[in-house]
PDB file of N, CA and C in Angstrom:
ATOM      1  N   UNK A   1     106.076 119.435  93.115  1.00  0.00           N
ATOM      2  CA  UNK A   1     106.820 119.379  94.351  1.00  0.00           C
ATOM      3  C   UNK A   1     105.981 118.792  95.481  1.00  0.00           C
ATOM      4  N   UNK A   2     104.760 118.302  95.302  1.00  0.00           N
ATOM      5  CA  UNK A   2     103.536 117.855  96.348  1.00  0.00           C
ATOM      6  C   UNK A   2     103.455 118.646  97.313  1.00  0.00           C
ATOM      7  N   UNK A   3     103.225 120.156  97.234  1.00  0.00           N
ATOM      8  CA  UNK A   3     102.765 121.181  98.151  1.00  0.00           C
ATOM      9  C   UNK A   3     101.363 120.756  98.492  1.00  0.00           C
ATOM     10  N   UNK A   4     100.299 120.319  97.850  1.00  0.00           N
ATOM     11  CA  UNK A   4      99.234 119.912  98.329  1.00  0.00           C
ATOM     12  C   UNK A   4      99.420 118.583  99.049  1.00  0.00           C
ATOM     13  N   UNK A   5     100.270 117.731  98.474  1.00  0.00           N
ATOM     14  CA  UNK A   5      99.996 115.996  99.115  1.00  0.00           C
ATOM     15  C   UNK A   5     100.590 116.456 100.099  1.00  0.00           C
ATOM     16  N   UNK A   6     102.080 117.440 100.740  1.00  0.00           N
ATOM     17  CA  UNK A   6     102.160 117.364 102.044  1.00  0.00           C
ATOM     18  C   UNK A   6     101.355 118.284 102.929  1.00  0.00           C
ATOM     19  N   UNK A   7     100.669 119.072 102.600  1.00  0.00           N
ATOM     20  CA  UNK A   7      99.495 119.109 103.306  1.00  0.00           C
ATOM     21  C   UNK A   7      98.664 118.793 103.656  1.00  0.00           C
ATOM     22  N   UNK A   8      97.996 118.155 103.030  1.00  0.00           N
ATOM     23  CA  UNK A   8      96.680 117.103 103.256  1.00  0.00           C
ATOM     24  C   UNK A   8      97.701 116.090 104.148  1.00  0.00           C
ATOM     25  N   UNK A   9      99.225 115.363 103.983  1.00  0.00           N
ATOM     26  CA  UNK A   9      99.349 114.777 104.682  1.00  0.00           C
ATOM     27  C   UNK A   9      99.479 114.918 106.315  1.00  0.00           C
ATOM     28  N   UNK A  10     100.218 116.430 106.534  1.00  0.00           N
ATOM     29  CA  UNK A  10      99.821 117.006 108.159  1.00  0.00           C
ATOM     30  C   UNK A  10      98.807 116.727 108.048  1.00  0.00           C
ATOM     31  N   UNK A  11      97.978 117.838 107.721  1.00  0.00           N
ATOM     32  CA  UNK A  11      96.486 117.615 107.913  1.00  0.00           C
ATOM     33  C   UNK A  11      95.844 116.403 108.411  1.00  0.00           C
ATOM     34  N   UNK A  12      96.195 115.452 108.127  1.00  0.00           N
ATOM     35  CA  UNK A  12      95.505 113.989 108.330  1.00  0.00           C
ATOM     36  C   UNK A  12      96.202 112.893 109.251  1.00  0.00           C
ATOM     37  N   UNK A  13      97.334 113.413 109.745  1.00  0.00           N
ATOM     38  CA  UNK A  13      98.312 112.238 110.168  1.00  0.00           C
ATOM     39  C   UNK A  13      98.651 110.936 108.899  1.00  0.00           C
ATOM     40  N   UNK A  14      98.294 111.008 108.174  1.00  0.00           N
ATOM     41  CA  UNK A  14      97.921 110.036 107.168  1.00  0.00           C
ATOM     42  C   UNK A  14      99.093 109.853 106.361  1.00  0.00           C
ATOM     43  N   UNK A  15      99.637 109.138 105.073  1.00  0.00           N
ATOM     44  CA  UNK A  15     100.544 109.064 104.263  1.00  0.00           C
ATOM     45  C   UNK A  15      99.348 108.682 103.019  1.00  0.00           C
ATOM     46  N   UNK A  16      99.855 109.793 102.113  1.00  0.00           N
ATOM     47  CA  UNK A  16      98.641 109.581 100.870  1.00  0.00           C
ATOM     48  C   UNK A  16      99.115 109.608  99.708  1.00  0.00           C
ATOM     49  N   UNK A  17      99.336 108.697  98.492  1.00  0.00           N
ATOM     50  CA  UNK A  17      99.857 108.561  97.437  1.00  0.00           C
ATOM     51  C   UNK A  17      98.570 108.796  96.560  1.00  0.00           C
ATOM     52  N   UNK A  18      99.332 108.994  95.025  1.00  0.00           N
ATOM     53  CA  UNK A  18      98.805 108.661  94.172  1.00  0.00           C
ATOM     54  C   UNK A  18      99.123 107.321  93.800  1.00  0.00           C
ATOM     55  N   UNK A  19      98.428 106.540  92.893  1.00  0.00           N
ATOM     56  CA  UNK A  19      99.101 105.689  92.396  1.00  0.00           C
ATOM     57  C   UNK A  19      98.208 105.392  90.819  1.00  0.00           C
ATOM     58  N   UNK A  20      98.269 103.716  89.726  1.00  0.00           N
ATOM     59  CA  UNK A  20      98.028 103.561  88.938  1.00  0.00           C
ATOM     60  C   UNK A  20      98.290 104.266  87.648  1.00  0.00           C
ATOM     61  N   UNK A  21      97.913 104.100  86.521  1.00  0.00           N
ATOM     62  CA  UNK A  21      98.125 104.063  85.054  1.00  0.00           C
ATOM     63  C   UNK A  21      98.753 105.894  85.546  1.00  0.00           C
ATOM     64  N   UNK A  22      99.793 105.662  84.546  1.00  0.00           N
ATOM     65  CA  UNK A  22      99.930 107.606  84.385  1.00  0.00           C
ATOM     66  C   UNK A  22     100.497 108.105  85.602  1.00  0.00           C
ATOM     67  N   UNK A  23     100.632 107.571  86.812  1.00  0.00           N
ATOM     68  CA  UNK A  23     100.991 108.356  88.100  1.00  0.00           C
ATOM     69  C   UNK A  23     102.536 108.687  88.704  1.00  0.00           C
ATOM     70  N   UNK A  24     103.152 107.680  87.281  1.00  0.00           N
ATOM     71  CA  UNK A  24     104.735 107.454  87.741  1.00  0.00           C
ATOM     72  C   UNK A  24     105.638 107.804  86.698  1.00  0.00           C
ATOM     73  N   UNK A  25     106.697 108.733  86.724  1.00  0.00           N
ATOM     74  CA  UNK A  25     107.428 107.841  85.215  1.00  0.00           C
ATOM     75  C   UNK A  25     108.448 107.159  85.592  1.00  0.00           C
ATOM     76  N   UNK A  26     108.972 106.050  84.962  1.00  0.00           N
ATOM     77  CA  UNK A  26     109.694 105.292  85.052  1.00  0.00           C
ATOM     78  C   UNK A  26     110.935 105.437  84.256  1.00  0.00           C
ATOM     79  N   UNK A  27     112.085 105.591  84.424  1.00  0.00           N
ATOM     80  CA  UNK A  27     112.979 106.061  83.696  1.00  0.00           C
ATOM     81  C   UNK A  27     113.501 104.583  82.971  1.00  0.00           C
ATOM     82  N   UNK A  28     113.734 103.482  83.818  1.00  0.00           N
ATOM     83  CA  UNK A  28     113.830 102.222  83.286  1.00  0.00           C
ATOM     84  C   UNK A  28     112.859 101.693  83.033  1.00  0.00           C
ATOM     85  N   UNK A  29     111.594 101.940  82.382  1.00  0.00           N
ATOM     86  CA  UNK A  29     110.928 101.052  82.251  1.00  0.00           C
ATOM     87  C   UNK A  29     110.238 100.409  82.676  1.00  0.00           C
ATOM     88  N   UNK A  30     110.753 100.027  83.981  1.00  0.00           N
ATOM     89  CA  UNK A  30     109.868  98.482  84.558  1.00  0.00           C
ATOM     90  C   UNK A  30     108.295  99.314  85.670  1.00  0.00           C
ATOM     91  N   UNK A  31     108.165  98.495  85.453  1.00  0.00           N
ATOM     92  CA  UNK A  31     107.123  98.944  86.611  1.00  0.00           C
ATOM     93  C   UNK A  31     106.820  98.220  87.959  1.00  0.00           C
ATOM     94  N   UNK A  32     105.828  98.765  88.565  1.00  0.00           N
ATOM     95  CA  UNK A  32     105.406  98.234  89.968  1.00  0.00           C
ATOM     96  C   UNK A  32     104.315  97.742  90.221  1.00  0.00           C
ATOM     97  N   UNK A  33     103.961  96.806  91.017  1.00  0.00           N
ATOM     98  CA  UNK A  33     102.740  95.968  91.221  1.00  0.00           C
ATOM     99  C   UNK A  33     101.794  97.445  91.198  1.00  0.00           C
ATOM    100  N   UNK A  34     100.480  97.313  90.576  1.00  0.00           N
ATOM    101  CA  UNK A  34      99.765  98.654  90.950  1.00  0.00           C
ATOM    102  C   UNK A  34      99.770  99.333  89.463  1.00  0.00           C
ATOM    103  N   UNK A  35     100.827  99.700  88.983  1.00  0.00           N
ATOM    104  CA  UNK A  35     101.103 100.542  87.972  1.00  0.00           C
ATOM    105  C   UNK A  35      99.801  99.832  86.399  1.00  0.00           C
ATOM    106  N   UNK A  36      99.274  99.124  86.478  1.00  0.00           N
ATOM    107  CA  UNK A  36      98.584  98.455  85.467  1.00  0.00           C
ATOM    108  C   UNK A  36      96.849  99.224  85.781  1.00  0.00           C
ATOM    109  N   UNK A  37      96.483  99.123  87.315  1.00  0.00           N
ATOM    110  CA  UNK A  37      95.602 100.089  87.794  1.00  0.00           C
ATOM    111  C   UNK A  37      94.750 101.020  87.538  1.00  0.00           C
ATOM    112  N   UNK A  38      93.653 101.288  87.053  1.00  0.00           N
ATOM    113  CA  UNK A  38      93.286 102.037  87.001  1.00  0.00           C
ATOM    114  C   UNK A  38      93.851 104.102  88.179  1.00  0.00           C
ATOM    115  N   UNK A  39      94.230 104.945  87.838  1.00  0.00           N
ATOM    116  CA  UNK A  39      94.060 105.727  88.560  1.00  0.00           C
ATOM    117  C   UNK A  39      93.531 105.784  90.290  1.00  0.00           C
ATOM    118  N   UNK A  40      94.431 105.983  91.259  1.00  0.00           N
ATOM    119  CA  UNK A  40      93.422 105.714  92.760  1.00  0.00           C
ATOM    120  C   UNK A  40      94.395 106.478  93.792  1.00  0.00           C
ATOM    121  N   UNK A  41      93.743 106.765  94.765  1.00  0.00           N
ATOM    122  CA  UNK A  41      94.490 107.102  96.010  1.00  0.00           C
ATOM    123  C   UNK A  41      94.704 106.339  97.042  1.00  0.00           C
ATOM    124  N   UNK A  42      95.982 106.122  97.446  1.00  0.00           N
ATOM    125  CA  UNK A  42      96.406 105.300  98.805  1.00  0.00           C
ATOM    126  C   UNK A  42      96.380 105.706  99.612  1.00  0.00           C
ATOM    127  N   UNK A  43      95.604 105.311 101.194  1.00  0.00           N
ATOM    128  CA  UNK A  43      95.684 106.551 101.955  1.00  0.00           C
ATOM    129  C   UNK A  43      96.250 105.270 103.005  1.00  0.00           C
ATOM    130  N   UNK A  44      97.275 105.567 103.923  1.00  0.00           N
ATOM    131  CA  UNK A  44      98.026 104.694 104.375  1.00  0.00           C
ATOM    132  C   UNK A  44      98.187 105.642 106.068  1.00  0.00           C
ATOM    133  N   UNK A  45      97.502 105.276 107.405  1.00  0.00           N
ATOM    134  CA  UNK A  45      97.109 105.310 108.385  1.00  0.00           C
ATOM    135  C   UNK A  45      97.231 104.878 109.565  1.00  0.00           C
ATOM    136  N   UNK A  46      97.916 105.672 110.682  1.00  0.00           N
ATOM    137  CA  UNK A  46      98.638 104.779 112.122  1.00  0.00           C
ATOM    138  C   UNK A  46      96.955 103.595 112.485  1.00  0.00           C
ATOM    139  N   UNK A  47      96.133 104.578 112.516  1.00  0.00           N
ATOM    140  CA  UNK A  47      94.577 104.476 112.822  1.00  0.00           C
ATOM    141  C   UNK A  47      93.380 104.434 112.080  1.00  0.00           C
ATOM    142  N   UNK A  48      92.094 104.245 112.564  1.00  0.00           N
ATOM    143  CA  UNK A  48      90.986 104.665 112.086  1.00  0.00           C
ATOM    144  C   UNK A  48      90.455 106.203 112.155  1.00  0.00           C
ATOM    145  N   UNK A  49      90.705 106.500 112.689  1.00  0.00           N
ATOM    146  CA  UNK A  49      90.598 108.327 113.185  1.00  0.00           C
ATOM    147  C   UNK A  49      91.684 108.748 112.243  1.00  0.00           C
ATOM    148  N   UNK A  50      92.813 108.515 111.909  1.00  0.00           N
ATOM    149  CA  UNK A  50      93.697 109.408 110.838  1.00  0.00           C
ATOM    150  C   UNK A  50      93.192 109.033 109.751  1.00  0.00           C
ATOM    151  N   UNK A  51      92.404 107.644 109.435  1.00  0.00           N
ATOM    152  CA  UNK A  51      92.002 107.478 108.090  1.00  0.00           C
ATOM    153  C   UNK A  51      90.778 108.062 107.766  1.00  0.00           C
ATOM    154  N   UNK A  52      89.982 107.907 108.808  1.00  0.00           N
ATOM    155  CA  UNK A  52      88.642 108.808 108.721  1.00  0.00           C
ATOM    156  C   UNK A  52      89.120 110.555 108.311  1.00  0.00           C
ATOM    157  N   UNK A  53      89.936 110.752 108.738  1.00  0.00           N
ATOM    158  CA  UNK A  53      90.318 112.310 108.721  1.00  0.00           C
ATOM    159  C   UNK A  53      91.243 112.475 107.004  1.00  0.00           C
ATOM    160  N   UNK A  54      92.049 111.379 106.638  1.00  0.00           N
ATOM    161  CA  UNK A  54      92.573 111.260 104.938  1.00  0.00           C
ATOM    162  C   UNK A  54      91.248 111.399 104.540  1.00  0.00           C
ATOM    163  N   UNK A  55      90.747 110.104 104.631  1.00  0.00           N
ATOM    164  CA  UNK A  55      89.909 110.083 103.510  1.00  0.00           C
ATOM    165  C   UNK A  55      88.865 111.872 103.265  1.00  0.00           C
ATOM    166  N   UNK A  56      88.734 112.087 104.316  1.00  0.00           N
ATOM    167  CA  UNK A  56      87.717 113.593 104.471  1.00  0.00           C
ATOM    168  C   UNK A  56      88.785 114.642 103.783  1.00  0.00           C
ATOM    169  N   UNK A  57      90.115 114.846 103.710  1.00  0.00           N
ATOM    170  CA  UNK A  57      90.357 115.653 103.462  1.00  0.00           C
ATOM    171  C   UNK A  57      90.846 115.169 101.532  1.00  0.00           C
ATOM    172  N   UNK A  58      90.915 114.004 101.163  1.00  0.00           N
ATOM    173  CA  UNK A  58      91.329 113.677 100.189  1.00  0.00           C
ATOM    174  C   UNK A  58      90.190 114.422  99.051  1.00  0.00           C
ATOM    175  N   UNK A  59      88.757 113.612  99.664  1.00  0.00           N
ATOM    176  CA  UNK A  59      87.303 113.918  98.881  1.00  0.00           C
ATOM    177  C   UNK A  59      87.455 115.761  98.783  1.00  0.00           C
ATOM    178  N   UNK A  60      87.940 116.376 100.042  1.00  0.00           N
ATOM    179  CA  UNK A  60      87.453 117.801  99.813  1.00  0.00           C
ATOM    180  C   UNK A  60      88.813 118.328  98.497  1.00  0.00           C
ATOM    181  N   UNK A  61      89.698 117.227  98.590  1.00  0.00           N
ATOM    182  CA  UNK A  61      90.620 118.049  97.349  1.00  0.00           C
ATOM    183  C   UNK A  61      90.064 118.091  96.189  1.00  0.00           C
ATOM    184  N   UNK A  62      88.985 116.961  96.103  1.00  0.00           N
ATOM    185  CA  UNK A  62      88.834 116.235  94.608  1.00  0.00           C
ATOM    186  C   UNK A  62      87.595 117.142  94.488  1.00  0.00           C
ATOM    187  N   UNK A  63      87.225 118.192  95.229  1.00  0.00           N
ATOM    188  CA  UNK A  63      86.128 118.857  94.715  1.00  0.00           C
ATOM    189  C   UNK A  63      86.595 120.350  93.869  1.00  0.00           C
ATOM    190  N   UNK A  64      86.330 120.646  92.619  1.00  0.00           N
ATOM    191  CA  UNK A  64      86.765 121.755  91.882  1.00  0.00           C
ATOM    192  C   UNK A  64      86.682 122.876  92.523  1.00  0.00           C
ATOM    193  N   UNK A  65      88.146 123.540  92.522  1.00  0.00           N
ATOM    194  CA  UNK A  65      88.442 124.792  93.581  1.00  0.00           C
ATOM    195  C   UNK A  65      87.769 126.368  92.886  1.00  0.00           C
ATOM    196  N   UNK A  66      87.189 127.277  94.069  1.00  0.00           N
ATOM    197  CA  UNK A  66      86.438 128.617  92.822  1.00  0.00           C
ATOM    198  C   UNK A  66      88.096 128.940  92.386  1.00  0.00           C
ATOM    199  N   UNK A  67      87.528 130.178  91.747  1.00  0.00           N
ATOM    200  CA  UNK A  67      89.075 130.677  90.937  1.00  0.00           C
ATOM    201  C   UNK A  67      89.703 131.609  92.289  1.00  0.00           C
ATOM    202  N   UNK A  68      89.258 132.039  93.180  1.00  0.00           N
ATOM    203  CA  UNK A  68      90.433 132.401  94.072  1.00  0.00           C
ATOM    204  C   UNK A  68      91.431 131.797  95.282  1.00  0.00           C
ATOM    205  N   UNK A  69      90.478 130.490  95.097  1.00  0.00           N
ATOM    206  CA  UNK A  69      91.494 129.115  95.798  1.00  0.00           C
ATOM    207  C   UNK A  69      92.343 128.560  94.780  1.00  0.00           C
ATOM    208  N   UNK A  70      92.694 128.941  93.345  1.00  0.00           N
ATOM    209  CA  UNK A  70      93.360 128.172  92.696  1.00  0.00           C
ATOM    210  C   UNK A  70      94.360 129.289  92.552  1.00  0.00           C
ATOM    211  N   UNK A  71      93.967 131.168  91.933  1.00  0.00           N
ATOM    212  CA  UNK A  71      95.022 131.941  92.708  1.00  0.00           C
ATOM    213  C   UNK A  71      96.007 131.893  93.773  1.00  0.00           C
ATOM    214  N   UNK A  72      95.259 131.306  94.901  1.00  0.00           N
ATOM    215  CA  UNK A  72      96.291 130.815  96.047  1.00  0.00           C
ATOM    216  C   UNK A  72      97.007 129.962  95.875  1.00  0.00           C
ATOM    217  N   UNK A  73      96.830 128.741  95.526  1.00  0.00           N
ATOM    218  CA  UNK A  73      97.516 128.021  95.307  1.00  0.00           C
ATOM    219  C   UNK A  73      98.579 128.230  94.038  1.00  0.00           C
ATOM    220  N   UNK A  74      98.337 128.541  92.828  1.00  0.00           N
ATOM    221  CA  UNK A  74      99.219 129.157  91.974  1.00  0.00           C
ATOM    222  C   UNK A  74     100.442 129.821  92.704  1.00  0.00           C
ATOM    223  N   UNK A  75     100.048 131.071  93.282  1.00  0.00           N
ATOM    224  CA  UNK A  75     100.841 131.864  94.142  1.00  0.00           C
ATOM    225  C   UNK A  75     101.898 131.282  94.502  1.00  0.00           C
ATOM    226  N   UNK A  76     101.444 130.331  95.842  1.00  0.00           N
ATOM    227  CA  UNK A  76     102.198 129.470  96.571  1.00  0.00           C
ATOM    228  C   UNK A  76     102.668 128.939  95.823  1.00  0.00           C
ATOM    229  N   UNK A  77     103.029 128.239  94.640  1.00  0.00           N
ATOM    230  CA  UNK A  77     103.857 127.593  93.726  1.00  0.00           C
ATOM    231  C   UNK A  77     104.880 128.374  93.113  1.00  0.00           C
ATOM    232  N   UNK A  78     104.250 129.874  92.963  1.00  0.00           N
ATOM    233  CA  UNK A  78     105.340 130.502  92.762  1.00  0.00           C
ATOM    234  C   UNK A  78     106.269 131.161  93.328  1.00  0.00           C
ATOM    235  N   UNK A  79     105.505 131.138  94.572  1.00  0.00           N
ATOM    236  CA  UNK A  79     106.835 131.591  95.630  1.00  0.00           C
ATOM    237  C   UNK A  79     107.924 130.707  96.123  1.00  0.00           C
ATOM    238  N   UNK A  80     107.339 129.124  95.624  1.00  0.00           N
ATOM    239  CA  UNK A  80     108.247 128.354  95.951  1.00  0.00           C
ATOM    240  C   UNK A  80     109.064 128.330  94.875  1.00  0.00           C
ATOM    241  N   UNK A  81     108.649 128.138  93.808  1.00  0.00           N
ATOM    242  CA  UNK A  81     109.740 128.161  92.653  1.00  0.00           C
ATOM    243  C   UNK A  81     110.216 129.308  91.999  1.00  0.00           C
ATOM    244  N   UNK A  82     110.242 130.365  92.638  1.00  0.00           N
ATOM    245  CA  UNK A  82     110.624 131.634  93.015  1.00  0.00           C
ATOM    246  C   UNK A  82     110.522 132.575  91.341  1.00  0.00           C
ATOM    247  N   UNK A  83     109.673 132.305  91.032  1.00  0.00           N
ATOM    248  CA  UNK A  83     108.738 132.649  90.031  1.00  0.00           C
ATOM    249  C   UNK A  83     107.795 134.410  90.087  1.00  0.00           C
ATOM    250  N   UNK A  84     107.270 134.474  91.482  1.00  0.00           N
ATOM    251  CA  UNK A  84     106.023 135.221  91.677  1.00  0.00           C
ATOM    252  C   UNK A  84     106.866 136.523  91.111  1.00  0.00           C
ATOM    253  N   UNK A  85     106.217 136.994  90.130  1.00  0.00           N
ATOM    254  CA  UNK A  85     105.705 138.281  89.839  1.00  0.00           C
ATOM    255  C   UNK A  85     104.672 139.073  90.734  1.00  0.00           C
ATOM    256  N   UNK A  86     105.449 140.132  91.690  1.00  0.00           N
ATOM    257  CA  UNK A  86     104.045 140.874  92.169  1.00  0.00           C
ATOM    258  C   UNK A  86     103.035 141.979  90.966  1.00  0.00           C
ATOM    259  N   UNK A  87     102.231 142.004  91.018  1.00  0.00           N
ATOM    260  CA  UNK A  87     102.109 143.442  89.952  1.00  0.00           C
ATOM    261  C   UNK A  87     101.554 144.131  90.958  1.00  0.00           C
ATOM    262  N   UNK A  88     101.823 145.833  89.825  1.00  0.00           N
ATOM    263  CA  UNK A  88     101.032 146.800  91.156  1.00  0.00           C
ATOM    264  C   UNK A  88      99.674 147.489  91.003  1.00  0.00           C
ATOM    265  N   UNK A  89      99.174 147.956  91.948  1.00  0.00           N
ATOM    266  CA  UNK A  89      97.914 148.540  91.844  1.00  0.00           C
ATOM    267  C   UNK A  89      97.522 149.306  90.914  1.00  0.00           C
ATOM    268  N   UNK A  90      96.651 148.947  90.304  1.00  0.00           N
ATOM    269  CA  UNK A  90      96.508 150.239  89.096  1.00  0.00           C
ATOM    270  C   UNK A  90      96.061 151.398  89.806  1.00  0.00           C
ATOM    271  N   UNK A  91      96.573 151.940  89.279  1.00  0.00           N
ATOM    272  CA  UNK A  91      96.226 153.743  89.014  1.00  0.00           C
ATOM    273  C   UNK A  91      95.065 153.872  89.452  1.00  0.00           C
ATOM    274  N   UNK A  92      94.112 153.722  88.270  1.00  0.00           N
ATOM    275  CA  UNK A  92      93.218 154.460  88.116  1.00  0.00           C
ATOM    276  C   UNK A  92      92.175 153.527  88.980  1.00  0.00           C
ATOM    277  N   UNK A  93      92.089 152.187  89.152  1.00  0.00           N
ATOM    278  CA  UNK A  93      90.689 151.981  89.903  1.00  0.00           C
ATOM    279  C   UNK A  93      91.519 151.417  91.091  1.00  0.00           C
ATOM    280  N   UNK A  94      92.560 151.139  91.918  1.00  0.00           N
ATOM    281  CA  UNK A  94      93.096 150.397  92.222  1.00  0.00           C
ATOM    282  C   UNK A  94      93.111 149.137  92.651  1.00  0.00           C
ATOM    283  N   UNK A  95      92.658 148.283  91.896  1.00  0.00           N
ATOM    284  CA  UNK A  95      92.335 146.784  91.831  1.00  0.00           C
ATOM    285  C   UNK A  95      93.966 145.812  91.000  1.00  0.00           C
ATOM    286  N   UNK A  96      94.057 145.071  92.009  1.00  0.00           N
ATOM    287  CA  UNK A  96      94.663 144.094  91.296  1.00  0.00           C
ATOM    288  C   UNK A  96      94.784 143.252  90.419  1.00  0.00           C
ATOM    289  N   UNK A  97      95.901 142.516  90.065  1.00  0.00           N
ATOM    290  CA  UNK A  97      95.529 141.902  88.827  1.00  0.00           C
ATOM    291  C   UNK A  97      95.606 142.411  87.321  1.00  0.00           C
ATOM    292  N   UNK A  98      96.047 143.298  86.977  1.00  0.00           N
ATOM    293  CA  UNK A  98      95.737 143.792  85.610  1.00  0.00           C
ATOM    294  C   UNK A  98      96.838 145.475  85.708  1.00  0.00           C
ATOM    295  N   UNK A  99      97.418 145.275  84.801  1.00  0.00           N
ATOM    296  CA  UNK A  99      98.599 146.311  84.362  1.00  0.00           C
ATOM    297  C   UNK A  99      98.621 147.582  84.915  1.00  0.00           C
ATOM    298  N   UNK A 100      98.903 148.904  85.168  1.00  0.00           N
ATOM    299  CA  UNK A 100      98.060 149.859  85.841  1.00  0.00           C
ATOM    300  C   UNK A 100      97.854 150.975  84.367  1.00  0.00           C
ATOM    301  N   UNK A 101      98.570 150.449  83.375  1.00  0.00           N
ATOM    302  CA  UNK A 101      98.373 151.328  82.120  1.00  0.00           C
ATOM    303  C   UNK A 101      97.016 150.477  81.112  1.00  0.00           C
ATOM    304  N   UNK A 102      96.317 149.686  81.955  1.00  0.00           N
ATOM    305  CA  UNK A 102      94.929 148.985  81.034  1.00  0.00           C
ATOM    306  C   UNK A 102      94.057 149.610  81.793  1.00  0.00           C
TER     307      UNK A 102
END
């Protein structure tokens, strides 16, 4: 649903695609100038200051998230696709995450 690309796109004033090999499917077939490409990001900019600010926030996506920034984000995917399971506190230690009968 590009919950991240439209963020990074506030974030930046910017308009930021993916594009190249793999980035599209094509239901007819044909393709688009680009599509032959290696893999890349378009970062498309009123300015130099919104592009300076894409490009900074593009690099910080492409850096591997710890595991409780990817929890978040999971989350948020599932609240959008109305998915989220809450679970509840266990019992006995009360920590999240894990059944309250384990």
């Amino acid at each position: 649903r590009g919950v991240a690309q439209k963020r990074m796109e506030a974030e930046s004033g910017c308009s930021i695609s993916l594009r190249g090999q793999g980035t599209r499917k094509r239901k007819d077939g044909k393709y688009t100038p680009g599509d032959e490409l290696p893999q890349h990001v378009l970062i498309r900019a009123p300015n130099n200051t919104a592009l300076q600010k894409g490009i900074e926030v593009v690099n910080k996506a492409l850096i591997p998230q710890s595991d409780e920034e990817r929890r978040k984000v999971m989350r948020e995917i599932a609240i959008i696709n109305g998915t989220l399971r809450e679970m509840p506190k266990c019992r006995l230690c009360g920590e999240d995450g894990h059944h309250p009968n384990q």
